[in-house]
Protein backbone atom coordinates (compact mmCIF):
# COMPACT_ATOMS: atom_id res chain seq x y z
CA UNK A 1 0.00 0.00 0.00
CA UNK A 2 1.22 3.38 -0.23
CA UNK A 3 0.81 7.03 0.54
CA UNK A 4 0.92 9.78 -1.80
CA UNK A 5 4.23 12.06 -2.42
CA UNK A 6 5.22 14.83 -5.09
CA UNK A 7 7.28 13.32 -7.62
CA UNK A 8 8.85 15.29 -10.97
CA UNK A 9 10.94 13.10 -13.16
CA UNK A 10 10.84 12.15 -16.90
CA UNK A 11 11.80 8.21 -15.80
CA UNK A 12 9.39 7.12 -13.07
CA UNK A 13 11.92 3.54 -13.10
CA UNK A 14 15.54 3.46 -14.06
CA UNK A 15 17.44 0.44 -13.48
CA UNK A 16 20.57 -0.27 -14.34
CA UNK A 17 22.75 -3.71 -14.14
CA UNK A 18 20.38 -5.37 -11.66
CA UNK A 19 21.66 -8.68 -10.22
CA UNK A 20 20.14 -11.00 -8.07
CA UNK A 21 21.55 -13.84 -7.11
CA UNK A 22 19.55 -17.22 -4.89
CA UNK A 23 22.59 -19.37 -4.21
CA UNK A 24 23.95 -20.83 -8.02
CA UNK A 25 20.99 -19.06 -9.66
CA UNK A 26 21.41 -16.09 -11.18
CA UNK A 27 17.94 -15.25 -11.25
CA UNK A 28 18.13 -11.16 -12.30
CA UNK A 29 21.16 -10.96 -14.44
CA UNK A 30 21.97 -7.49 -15.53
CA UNK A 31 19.12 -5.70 -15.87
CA UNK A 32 18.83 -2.26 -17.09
CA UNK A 33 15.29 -1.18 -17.67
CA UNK A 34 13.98 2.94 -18.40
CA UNK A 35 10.15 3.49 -17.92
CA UNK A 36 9.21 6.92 -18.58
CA UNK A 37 6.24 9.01 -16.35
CA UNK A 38 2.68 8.67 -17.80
CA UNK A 39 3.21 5.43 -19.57
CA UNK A 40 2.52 1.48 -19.62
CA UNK A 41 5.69 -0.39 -19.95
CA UNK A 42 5.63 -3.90 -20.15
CA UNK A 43 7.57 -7.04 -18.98
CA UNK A 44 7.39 -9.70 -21.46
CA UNK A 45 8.73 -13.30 -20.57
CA UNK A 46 8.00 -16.71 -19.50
CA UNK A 47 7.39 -18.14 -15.75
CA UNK A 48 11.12 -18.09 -14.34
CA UNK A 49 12.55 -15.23 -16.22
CA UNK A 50 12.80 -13.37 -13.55
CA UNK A 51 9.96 -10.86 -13.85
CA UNK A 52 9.05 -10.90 -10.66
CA UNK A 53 12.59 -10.93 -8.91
CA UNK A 54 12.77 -7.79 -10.86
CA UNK A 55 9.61 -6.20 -9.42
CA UNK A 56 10.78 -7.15 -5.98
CA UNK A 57 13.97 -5.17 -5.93
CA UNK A 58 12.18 -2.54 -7.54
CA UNK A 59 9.82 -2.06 -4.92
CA UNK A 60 12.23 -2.27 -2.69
CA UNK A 61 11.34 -5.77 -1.60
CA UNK A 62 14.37 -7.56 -2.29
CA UNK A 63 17.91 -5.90 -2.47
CA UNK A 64 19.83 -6.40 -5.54
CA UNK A 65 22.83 -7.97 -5.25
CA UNK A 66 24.40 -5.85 -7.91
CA UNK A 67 23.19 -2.55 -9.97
CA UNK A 68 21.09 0.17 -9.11
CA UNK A 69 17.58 1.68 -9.72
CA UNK A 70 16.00 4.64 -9.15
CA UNK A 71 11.82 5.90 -8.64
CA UNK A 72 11.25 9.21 -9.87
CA UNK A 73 14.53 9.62 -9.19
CA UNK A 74 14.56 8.24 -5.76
CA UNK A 75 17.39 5.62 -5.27
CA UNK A 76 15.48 2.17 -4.33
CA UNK A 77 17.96 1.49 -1.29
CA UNK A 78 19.39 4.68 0.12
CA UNK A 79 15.95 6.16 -0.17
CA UNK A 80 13.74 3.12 0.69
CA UNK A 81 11.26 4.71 2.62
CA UNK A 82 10.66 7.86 -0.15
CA UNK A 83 10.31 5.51 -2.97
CA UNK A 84 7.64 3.49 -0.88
CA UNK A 85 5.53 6.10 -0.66
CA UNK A 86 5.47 6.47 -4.36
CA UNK A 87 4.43 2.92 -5.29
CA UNK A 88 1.73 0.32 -5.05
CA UNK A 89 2.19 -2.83 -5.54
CA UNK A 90 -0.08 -5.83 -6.87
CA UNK A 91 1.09 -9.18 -7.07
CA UNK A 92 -0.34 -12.67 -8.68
CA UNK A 93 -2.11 -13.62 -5.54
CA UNK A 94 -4.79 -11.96 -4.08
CA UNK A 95 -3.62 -10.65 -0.51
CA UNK A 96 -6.99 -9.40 0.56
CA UNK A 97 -8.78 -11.08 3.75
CA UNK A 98 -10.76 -14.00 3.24
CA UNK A 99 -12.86 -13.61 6.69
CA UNK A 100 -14.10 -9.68 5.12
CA UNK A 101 -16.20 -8.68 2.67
CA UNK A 102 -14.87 -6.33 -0.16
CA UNK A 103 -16.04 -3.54 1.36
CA UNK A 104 -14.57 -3.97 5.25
CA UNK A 105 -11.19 -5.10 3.24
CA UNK A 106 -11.37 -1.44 1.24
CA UNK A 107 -12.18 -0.10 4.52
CA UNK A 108 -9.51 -1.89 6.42
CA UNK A 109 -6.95 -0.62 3.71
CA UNK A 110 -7.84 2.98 4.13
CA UNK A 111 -8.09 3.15 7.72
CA UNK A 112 -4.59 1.54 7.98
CA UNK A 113 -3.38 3.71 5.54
CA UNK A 114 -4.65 7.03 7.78
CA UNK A 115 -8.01 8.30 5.96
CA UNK A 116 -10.47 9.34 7.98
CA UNK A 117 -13.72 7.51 8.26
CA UNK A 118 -15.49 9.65 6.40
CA UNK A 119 -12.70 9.91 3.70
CA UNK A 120 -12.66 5.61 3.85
CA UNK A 121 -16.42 5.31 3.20
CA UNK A 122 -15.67 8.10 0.37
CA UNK A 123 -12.80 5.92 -1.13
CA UNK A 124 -14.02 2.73 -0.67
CA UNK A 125 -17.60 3.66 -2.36
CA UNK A 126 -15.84 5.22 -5.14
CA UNK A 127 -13.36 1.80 -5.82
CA UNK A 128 -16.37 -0.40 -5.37
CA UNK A 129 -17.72 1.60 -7.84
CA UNK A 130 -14.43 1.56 -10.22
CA UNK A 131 -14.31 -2.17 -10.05
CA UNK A 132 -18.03 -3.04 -10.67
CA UNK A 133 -18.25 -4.33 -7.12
CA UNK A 134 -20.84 -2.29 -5.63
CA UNK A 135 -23.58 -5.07 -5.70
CA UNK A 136 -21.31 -7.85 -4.21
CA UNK A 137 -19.92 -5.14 -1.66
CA UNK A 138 -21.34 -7.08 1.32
CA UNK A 139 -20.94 -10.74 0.22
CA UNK A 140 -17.84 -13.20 1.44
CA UNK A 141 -14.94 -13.38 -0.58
CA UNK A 142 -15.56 -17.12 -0.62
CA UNK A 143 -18.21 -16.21 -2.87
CA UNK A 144 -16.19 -14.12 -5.57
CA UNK A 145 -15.08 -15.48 -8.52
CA UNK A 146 -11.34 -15.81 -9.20
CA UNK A 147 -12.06 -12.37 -11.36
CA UNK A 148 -13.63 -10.33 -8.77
CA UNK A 149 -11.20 -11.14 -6.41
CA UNK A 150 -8.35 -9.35 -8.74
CA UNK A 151 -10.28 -6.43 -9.37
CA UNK A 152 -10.66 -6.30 -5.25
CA UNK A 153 -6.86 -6.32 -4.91
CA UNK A 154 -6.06 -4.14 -7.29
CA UNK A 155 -8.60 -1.54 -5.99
CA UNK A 156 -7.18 -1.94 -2.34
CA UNK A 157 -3.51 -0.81 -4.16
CA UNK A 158 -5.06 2.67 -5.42
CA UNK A 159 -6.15 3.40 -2.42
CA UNK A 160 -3.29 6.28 -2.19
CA UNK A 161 -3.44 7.07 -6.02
CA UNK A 162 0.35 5.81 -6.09
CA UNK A 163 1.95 7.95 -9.13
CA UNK A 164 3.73 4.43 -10.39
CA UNK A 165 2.24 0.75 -9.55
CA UNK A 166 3.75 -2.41 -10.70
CA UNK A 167 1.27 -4.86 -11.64
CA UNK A 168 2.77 -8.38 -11.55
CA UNK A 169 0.71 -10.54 -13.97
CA UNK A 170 -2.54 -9.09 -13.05
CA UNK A 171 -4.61 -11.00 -15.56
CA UNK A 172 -2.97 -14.56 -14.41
CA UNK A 173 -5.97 -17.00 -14.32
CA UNK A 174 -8.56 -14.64 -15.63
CA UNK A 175 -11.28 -15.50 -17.89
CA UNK A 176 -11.12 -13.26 -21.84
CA UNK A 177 -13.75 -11.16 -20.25
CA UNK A 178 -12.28 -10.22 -16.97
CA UNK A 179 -8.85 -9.81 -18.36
CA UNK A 180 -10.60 -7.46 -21.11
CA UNK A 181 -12.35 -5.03 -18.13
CA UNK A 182 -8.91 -5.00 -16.56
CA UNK A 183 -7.18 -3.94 -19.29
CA UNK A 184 -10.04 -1.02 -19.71
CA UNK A 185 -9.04 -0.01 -16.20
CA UNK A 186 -5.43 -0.20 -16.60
CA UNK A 187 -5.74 2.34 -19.32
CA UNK A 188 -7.45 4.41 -16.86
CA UNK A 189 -5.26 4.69 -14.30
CA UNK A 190 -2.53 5.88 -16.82
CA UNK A 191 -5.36 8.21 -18.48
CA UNK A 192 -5.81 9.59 -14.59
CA UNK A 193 -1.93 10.33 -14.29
CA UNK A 194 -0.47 6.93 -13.13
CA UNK A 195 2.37 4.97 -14.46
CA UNK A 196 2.05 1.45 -14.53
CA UNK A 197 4.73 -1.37 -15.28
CA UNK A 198 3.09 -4.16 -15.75
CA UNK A 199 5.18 -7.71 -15.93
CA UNK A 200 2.84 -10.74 -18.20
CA UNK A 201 3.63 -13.96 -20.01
CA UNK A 202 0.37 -12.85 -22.57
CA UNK A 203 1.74 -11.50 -25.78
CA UNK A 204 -1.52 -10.30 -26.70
CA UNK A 205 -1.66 -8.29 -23.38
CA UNK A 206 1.69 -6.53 -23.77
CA UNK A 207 0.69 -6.06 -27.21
CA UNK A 208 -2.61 -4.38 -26.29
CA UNK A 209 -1.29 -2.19 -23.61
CA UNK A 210 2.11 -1.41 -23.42
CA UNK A 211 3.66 1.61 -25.26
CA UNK A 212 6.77 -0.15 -24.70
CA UNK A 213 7.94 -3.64 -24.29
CA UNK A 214 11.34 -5.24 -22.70
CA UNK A 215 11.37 -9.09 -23.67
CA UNK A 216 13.16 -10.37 -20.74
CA UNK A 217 14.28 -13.86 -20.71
CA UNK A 218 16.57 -16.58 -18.05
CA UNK A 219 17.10 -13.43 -15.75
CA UNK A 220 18.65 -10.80 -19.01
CA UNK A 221 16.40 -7.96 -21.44
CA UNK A 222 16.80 -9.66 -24.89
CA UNK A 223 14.96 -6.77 -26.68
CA UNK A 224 13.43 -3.44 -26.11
CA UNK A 225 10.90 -1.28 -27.78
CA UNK A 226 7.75 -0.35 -28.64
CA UNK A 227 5.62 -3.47 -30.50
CA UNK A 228 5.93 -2.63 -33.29
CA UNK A 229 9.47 -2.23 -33.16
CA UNK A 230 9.69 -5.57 -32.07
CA UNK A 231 8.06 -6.69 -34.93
CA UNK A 232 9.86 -5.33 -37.66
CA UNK A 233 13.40 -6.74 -35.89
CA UNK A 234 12.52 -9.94 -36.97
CA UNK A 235 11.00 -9.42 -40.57
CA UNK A 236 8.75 -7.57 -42.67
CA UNK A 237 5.51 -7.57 -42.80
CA UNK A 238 3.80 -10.20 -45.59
CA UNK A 239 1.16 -10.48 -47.83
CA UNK A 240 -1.64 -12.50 -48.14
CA UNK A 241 -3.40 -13.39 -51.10
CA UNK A 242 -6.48 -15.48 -52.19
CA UNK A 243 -7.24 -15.70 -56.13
CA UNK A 244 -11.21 -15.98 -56.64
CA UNK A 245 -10.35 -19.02 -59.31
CA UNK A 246 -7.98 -21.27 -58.21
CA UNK A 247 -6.70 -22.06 -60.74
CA UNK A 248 -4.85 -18.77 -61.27
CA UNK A 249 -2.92 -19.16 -58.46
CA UNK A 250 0.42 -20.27 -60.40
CA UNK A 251 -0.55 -16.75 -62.55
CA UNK A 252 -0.99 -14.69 -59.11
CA UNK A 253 2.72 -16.56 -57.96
CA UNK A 254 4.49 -15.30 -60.98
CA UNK A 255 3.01 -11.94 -60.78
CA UNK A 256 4.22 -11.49 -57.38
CA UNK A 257 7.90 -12.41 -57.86
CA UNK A 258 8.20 -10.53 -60.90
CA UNK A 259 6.30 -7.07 -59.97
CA UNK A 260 7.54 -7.27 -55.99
CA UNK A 261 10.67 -9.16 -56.82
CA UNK A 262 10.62 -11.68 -54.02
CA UNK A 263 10.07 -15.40 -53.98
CA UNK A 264 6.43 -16.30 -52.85
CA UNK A 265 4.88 -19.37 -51.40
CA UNK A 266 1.64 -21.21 -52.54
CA UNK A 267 -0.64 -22.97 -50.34
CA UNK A 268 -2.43 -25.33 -52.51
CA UNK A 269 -4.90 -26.48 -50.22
CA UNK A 270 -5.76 -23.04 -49.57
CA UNK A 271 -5.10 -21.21 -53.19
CA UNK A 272 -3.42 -18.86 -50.88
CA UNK A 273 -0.01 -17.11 -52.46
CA UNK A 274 2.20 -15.23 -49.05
CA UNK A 275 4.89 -13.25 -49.89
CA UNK A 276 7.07 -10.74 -47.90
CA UNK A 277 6.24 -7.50 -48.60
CA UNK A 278 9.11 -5.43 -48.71
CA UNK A 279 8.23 -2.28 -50.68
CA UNK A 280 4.40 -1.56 -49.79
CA UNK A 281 4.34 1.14 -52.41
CA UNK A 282 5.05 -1.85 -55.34
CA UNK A 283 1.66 -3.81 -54.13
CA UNK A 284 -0.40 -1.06 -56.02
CA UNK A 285 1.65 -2.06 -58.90
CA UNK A 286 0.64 -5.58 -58.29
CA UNK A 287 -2.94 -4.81 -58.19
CA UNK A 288 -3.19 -3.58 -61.50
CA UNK A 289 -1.01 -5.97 -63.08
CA UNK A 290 -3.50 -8.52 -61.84
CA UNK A 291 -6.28 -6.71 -62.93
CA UNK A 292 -4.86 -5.88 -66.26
CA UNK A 293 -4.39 -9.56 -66.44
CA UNK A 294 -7.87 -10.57 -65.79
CA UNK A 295 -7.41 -12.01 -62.39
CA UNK A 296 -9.50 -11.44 -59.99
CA UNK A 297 -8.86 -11.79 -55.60
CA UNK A 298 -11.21 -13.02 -53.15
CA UNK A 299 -9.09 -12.04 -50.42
CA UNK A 300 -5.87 -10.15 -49.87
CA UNK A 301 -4.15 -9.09 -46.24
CA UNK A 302 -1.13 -7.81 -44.66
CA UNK A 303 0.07 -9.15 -41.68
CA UNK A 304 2.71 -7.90 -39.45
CA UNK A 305 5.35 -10.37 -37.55
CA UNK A 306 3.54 -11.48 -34.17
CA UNK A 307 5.36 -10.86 -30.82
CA UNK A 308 5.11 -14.75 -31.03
CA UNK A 309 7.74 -15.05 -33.05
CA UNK A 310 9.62 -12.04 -31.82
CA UNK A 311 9.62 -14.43 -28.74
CA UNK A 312 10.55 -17.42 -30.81
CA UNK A 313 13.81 -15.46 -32.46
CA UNK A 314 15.19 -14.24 -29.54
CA UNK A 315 14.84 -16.95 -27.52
CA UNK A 316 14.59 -20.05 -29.15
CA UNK A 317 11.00 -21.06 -27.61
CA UNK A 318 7.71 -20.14 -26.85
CA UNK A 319 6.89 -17.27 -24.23
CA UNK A 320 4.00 -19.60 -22.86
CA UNK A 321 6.00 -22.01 -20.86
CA UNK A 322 5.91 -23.12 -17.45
CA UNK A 323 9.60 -25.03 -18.24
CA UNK A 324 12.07 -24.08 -15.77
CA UNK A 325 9.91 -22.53 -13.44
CA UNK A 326 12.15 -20.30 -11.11
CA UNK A 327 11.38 -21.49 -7.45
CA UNK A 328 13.20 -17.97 -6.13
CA UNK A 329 10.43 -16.00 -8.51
CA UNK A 330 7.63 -17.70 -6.76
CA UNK A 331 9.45 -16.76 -3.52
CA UNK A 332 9.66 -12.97 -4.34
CA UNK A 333 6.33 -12.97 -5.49
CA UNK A 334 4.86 -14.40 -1.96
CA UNK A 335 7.58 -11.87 0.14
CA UNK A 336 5.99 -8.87 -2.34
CA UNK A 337 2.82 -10.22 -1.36
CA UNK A 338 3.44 -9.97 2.33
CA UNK A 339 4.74 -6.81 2.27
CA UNK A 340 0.87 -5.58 1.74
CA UNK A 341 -0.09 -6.67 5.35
C-alpha cells in the first residue's frame, strides 16, 4: 500500500545492471530497464525469467545484489522509505482477507493507511464503484469469482493514487472477459496520471497495452521497444493473397515475384499465395497488373510479424512455458505479497 508524495521526473523507473543472485541461480542478471512518467511499460517473458525478482527489488522488496535503480529519481535502497511512498504494488495472488467482505477489506486498507472515516467510506464507495463491485460489496470473498477477487486487490492498491504501480501478472488465471475489463481499467489509471509497469507472459496483453515492451528472458532484457518495433526486428511484414479461381494461383505466384521481386509461397490447399512485402508502395503495382491480367482476388491481407515469433527469435522457444519454473520467482512474489499486510 502506499501514501501519496510529489514526484517530478521524466523516468518514473531506471534500473541499471540489476543482479540477483539465490545461491547458483542467477535469477536477475543485468538488468537495465527505463520506464518513462505517464506510460505502460511492459515485462514480457515466460514463468522463471525473472519478472518478478525484478519487481521485488524494484519495490524495494528484495535488495539487488548488484546494480542500481532509481523511482522518480529516488534511489530504491538509500531512499527506501521515499520511494515506498510512491508505489503500489499488486502481485499474482490476491492478498486481501478472506474472513471480510470487499467492502470492510477497502475499509480496512484505508483506515490503515490514515483516511479518515469519512474519507474511507468516500474511497471505498468510489473503488467499489471503479471495479463493478458495488452489488457484491457485502458478500464473502468465498463467494467471488477468481475475477472479482483481482479487481478487489487491485482496488485496495489505489487506495493512495500511487503515481507508479507495478502490476505483476494481473490477468494470471482470468477469464477473456475479466482480463478485457482490466485492461479497460489499466488504461485508466494511466489516463488519470499513473504509471504502470506491468510484468505478463500474454503477448496479446503486452501487445494491447504497453507503449513499450522489454522481452526479458533466463534473468537478461533480450529486446526493447515499442511493439511494433519488435516486430519489424525480426522481418517484414507479408502479404496475403487469395485468387477468386484457383486455378490462377500459379498466374498470381508469378506476378508477385516478378512485380515485388521476391520469392512467394503457394498454399495449394488453400489457393493462398504469401509473400514478404518489402516495398508496400510496389503492391499497387501488383494490383493492377492482376487486374490488367484478368485475375481477380477473393481475399488479400497484410500481416505484421507477431510478438510470437519475436519471442521465438530471440529466444529459441515459446513465451507460454511453465519449463524451468524459477522457485526464487515464486518466492519474491509471496515476500511482495506480504509486504501488503
Amino acid at each position: 500500500m502506499t501514501t501519496s508524495a510529489s514526484h517530478d521526473a521524466t523516468w518514473a523507473v531506471e534500473a541499471e545492471g540489476l543482479v540477483k543472485v539465490f545461491g547458483q541461480n542467477r535469477a536477475v542478471d543485468g538488468v537495465d530497464l527505463r520506464v518513462a512518467t505517464g506510460s505502460v511499460y511492459g515485462v514480457l517473458g515466460p514463468n522463471g525469467a525473472g519478472k518478478t525478482t525484478t519487481i521485488s527489488m524494484l519495490a524495494t522488496l528484495l535488495r539487488p545484489d548488484a546494480g542500481r535503480a532509481r523511482i522518480f529519481g529516488h534511489d530504491v535502497q538509500r531512499e527506501s522509505q521515499v520511494v515506498r511512498q510512491l508505489i503500489g504494488v499488486t502481485g499474482q495472488y490476491a492478498s486481501v482477507d478472506e474472513t471480510l467482505s470487499a467492502n470492510e477489506n477497502l475499509m480496512l486498507f484505508s483506515r490503515l493507511l490514515g483516511l479518515s472515516a469519512r474519507d474511507a467510506r468516500r474511497k471505498t464507495a468510489d473503488l467499489l464503484e471503479e471495479f463493478g463491485l458495488t452489488e457484491a460489496a457485502k458478500r464473502p470473498l468465498k463467494q467471488f469469482s477468481g475475477g472479482m477477487r483481482r479487481r478487489l486487490d487491485l482496488a485496495a492498491s489505489l487506495i493512495a493514487q500511487p503515481p507508479l504501480i507495478f502490476l505483476d501478472e494481473p490477468t494470471t488465471g482470468l477469464d477473456p472477459r475479466t482480463r478485457a475489463q482490466m485492461w479497460d481499467t489499466i488504461r485508466r489509471l494511466v489516463a488519470t496520471g499513473s504509471t504502470v509497469l506491468l510484468t505478463t507472459q500474454y503477448l496479446d496483453e503486452a501487445d494491447q497495452l504497453a507503449d513499450r515492451i522489454a522481452v526479458i528472458d533466463r534473468g537478461r532484457v533480450v529486446a526493447e521497444g515499442t511493439g511494433d518495433e519488435l516486430k519489424a526486428s525480426v522481418g517484414t511484414s507479408s502479404l496475403h493473397l487469395r485468387p477468386a479461381d484457383a486455378n490462377d494461383v500459379d498466374d498470381v505466384r508469378i506476378a508477385v515475384e516478378r512485380v515485388l521481386g521476391v520469392a512467394a509461397t503457394v498454399s495449394p490447399e488453400a489457393a493462398r499465395i504469401t509473400a514478404p512485402m518489402q516495398d508496400a508502395d510496389l503492391v499497387a503495382d501488383l494490383l493492377v497488373t492482376l487486374r490488367d491480367a484478368g485475375i481477380h482476388l477473393a481475399e488479400m491481407s497484410v500481416q505484421k510479424p507477431t510478438l510470437d515469433e519475436v519471442f521465438l527469435t530471440l529466444t529459441g522457444h515459446g513465451v507460454e512455458t511453465d519449463a524451468d519454473v524459477d522457485d526464487q520467482d515464486a518466492a519474491a512474489s509471496a515476500e511482495l505479497e506480504g509486504s501488503r499486510a
